[in-house]
N, C-alpha and C. Protein backbone atom coordinates (compact mmCIF):
# COMPACT_ATOMS: atom_id res chain seq x y z
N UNK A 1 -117.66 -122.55 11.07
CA UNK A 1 -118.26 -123.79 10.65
C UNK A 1 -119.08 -123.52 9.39
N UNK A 2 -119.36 -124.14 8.89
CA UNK A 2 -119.40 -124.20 6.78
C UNK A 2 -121.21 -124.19 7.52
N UNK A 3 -122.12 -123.77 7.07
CA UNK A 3 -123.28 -123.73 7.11
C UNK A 3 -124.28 -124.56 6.20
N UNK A 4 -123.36 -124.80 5.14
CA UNK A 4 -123.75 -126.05 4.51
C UNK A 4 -123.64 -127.58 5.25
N UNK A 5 -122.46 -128.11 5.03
CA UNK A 5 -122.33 -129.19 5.32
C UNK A 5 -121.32 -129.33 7.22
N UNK A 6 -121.30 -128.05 7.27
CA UNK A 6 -121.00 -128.48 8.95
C UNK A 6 -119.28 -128.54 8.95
N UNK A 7 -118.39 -128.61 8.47
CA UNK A 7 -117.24 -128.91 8.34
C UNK A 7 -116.71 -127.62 9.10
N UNK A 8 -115.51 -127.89 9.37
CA UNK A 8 -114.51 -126.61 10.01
C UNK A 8 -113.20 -126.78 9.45
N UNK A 9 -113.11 -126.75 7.60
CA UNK A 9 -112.33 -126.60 7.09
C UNK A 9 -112.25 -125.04 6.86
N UNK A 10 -111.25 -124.85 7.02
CA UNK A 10 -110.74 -123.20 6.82
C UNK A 10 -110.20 -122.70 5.52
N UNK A 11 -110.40 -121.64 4.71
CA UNK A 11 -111.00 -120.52 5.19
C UNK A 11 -112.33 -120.51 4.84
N UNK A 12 -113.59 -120.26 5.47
CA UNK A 12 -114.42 -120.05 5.08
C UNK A 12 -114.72 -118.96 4.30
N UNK A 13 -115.85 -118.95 3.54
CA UNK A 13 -116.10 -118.09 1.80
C UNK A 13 -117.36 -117.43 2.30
N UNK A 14 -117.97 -116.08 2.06
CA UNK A 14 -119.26 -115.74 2.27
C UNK A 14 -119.58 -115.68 0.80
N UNK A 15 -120.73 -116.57 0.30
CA UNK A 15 -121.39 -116.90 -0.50
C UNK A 15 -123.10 -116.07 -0.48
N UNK A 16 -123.28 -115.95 -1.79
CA UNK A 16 -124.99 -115.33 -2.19
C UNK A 16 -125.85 -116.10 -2.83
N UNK A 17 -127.05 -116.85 -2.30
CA UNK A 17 -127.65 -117.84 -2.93
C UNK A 17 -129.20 -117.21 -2.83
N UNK A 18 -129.54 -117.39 -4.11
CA UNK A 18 -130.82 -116.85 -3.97
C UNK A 18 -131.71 -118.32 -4.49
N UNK A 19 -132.66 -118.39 -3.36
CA UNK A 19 -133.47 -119.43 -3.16
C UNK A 19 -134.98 -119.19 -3.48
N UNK A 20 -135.46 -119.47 -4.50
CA UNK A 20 -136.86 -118.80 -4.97
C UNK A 20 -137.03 -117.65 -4.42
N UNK A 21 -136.36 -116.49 -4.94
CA UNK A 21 -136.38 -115.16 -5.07
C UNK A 21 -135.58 -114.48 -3.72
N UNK A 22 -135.16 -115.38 -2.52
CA UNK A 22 -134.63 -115.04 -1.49
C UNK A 22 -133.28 -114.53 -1.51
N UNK A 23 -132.66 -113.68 -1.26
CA UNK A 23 -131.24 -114.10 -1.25
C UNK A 23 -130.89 -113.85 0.27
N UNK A 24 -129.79 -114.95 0.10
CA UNK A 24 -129.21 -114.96 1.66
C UNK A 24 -127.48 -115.12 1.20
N UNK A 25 -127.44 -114.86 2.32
CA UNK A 25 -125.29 -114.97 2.69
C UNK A 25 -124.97 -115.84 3.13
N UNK A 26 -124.24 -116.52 3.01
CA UNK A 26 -123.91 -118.12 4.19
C UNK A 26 -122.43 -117.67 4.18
N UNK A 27 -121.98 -118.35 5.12
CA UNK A 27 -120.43 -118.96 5.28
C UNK A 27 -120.13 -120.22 5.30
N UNK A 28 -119.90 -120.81 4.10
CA UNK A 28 -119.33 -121.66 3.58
C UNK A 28 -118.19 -122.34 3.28
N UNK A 29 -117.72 -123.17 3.46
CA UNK A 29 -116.40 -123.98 2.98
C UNK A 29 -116.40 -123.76 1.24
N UNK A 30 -114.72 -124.15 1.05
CA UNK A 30 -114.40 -123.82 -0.11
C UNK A 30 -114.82 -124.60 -1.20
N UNK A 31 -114.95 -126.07 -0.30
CA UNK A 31 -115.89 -127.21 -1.19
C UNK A 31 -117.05 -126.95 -1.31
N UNK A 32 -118.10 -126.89 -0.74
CA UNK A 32 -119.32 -126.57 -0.91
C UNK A 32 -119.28 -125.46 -1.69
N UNK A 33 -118.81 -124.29 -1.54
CA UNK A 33 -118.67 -123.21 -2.72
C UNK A 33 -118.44 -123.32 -4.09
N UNK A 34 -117.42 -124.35 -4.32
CA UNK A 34 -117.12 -124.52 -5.68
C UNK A 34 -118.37 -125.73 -5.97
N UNK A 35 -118.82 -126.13 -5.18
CA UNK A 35 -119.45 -127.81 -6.08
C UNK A 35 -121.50 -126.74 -6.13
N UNK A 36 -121.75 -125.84 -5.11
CA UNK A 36 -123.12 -125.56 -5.77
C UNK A 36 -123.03 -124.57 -6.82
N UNK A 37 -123.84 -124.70 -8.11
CA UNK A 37 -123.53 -123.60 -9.17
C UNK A 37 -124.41 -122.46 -8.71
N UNK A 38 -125.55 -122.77 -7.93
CA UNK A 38 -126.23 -121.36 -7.88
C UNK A 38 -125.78 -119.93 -6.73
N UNK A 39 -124.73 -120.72 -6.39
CA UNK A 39 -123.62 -119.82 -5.08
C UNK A 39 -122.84 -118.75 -5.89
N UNK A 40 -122.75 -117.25 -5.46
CA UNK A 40 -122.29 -116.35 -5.92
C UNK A 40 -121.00 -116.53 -5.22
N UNK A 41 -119.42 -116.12 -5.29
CA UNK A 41 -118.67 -115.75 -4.24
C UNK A 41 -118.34 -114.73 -3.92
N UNK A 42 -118.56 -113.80 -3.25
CA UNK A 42 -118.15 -112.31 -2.90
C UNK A 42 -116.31 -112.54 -2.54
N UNK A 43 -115.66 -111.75 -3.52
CA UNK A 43 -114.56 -111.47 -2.12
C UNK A 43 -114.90 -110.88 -1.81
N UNK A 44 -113.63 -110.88 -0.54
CA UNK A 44 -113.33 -109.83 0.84
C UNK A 44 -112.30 -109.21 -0.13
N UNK A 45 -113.19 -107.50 -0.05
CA UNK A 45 -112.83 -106.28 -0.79
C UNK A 45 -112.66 -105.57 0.33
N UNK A 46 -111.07 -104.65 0.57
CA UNK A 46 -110.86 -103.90 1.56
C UNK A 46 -109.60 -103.26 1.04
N UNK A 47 -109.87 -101.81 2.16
CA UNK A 47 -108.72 -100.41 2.10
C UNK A 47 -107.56 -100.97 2.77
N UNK A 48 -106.41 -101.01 2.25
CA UNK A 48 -105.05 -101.59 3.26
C UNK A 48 -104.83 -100.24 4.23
N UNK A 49 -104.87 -99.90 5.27
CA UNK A 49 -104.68 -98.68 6.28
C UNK A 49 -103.36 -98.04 5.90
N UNK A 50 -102.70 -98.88 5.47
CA UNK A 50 -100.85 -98.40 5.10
C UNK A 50 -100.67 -97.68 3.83
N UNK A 51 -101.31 -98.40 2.74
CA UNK A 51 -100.72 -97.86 1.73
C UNK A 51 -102.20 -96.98 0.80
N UNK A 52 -103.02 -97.46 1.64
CA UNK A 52 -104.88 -97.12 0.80
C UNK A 52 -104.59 -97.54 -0.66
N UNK A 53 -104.57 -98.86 -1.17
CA UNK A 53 -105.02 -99.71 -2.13
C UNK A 53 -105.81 -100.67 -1.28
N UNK A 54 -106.55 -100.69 -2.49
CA UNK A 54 -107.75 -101.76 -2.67
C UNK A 54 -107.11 -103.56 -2.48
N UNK A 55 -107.71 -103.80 -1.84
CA UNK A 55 -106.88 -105.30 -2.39
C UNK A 55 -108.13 -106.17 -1.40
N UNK A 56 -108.11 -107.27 -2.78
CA UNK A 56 -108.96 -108.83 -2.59
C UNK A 56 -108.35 -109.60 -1.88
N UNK A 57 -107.21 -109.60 -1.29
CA UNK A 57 -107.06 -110.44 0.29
C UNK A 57 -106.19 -109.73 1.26
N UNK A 58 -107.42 -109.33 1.59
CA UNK A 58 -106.71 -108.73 3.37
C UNK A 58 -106.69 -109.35 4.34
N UNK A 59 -105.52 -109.03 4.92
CA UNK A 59 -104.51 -109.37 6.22
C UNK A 59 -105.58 -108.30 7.15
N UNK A 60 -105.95 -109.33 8.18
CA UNK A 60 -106.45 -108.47 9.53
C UNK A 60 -105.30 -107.59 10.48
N UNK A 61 -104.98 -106.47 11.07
CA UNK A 61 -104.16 -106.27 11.66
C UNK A 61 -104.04 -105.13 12.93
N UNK A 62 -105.68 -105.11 13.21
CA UNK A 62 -105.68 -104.43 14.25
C UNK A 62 -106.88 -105.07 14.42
N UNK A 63 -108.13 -104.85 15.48
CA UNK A 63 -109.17 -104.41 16.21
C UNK A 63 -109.08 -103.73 17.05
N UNK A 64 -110.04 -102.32 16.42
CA UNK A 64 -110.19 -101.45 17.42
C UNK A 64 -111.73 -101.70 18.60
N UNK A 65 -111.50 -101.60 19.98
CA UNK A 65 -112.75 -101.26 20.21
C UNK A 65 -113.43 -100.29 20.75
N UNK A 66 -114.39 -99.56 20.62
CA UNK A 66 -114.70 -98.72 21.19
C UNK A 66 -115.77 -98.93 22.12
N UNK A 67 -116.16 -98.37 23.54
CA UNK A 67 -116.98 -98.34 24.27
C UNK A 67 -117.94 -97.17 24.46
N UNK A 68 -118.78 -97.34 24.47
CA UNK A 68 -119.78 -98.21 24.16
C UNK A 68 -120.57 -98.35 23.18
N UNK A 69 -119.82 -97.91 21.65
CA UNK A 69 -120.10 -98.16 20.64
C UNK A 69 -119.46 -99.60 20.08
N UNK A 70 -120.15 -100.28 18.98
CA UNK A 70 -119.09 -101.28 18.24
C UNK A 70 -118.10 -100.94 17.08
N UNK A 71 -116.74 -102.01 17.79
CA UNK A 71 -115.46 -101.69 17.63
C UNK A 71 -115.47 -101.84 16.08
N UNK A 72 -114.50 -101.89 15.66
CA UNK A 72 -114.42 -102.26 14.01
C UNK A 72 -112.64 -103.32 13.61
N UNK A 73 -112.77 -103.80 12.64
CA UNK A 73 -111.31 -104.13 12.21
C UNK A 73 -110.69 -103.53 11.50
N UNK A 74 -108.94 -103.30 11.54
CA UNK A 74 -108.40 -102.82 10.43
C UNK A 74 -107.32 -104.11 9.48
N UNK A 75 -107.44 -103.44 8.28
CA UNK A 75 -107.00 -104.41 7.52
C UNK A 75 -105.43 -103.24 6.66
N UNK A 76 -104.62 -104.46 6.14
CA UNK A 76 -103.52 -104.31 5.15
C UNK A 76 -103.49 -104.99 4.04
N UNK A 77 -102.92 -104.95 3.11
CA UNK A 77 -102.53 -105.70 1.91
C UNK A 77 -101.53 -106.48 2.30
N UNK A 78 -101.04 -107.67 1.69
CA UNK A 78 -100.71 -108.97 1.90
C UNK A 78 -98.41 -108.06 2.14
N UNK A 79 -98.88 -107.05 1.02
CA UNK A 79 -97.36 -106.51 1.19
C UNK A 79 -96.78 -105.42 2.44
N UNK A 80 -98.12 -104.68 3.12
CA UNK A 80 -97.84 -104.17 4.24
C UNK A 80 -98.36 -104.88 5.57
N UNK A 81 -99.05 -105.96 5.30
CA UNK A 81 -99.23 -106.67 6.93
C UNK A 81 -97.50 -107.15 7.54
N UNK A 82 -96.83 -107.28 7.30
CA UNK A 82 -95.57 -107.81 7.68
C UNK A 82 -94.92 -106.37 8.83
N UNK A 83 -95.74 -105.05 8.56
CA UNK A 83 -94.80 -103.76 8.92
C UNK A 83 -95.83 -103.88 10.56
N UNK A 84 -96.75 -104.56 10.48
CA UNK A 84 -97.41 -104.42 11.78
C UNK A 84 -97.04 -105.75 12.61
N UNK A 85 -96.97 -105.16 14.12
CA UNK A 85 -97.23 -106.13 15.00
C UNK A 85 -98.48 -107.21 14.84
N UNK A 86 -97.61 -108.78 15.32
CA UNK A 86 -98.67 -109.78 15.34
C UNK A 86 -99.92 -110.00 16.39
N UNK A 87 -101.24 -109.74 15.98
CA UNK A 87 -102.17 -109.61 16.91
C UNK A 87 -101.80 -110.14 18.21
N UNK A 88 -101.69 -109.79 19.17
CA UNK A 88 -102.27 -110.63 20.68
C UNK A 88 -103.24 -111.78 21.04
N UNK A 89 -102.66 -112.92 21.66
CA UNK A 89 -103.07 -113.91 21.90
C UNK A 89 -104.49 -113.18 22.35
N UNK A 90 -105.49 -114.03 22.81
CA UNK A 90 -107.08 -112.95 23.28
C UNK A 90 -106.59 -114.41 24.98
N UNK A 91 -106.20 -115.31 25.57
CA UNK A 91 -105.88 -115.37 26.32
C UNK A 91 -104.58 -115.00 27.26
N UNK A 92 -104.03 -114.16 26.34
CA UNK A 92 -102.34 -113.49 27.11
C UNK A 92 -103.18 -111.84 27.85
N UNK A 93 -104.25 -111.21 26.90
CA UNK A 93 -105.34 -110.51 27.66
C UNK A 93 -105.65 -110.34 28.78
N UNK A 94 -106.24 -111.65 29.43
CA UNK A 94 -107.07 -112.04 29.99
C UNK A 94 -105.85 -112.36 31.62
């Protein structure tokens, strides 16, 4: 949900707004991102596990978890997510 205006248009953006000297992170919609000027946009910068390039839109394609530490995600590039299995429903789990 957009932290601005409440919406659950997808994908949400993590944005950097510094508010009289504050800065904070929000998750934001793509509208609200483009329409405030004082909003930074970070991409999502990540290692593809397959090929180790860098790439500005990663494909999620694992979660690991570990007990009783916290788990982490792994990510691919848009050209090796296709070589992995499609995540698991989280109610086929259950």
């Amino acid at each position: 949900m957009c932290e601005m205006c409440g919406s659950t248009e997808q994908p949400l953006v993590t944005v950097t707004m510094d508010s009289g000297g504050t800065v904070r992170h929000r998750q934001v919609c793509q509208r609200c991102a483009r329409s405030d000027a004082s909003t930074v946009v970070r991409r999502p910068v990540r290692m593809c596990v397959r090929c180790d390039r860098i790439t500005d839109t990663p494909v999620l394609v694992s979660e690991v978890h570990q007990n009783p530490r916290p788990g982490f995600s792994v990510y691919a590039c848009g050209d090796c997510a296709p070589h992995f299995p499609p995540l698991p429903d989280v109610f086929d789990l259950l």
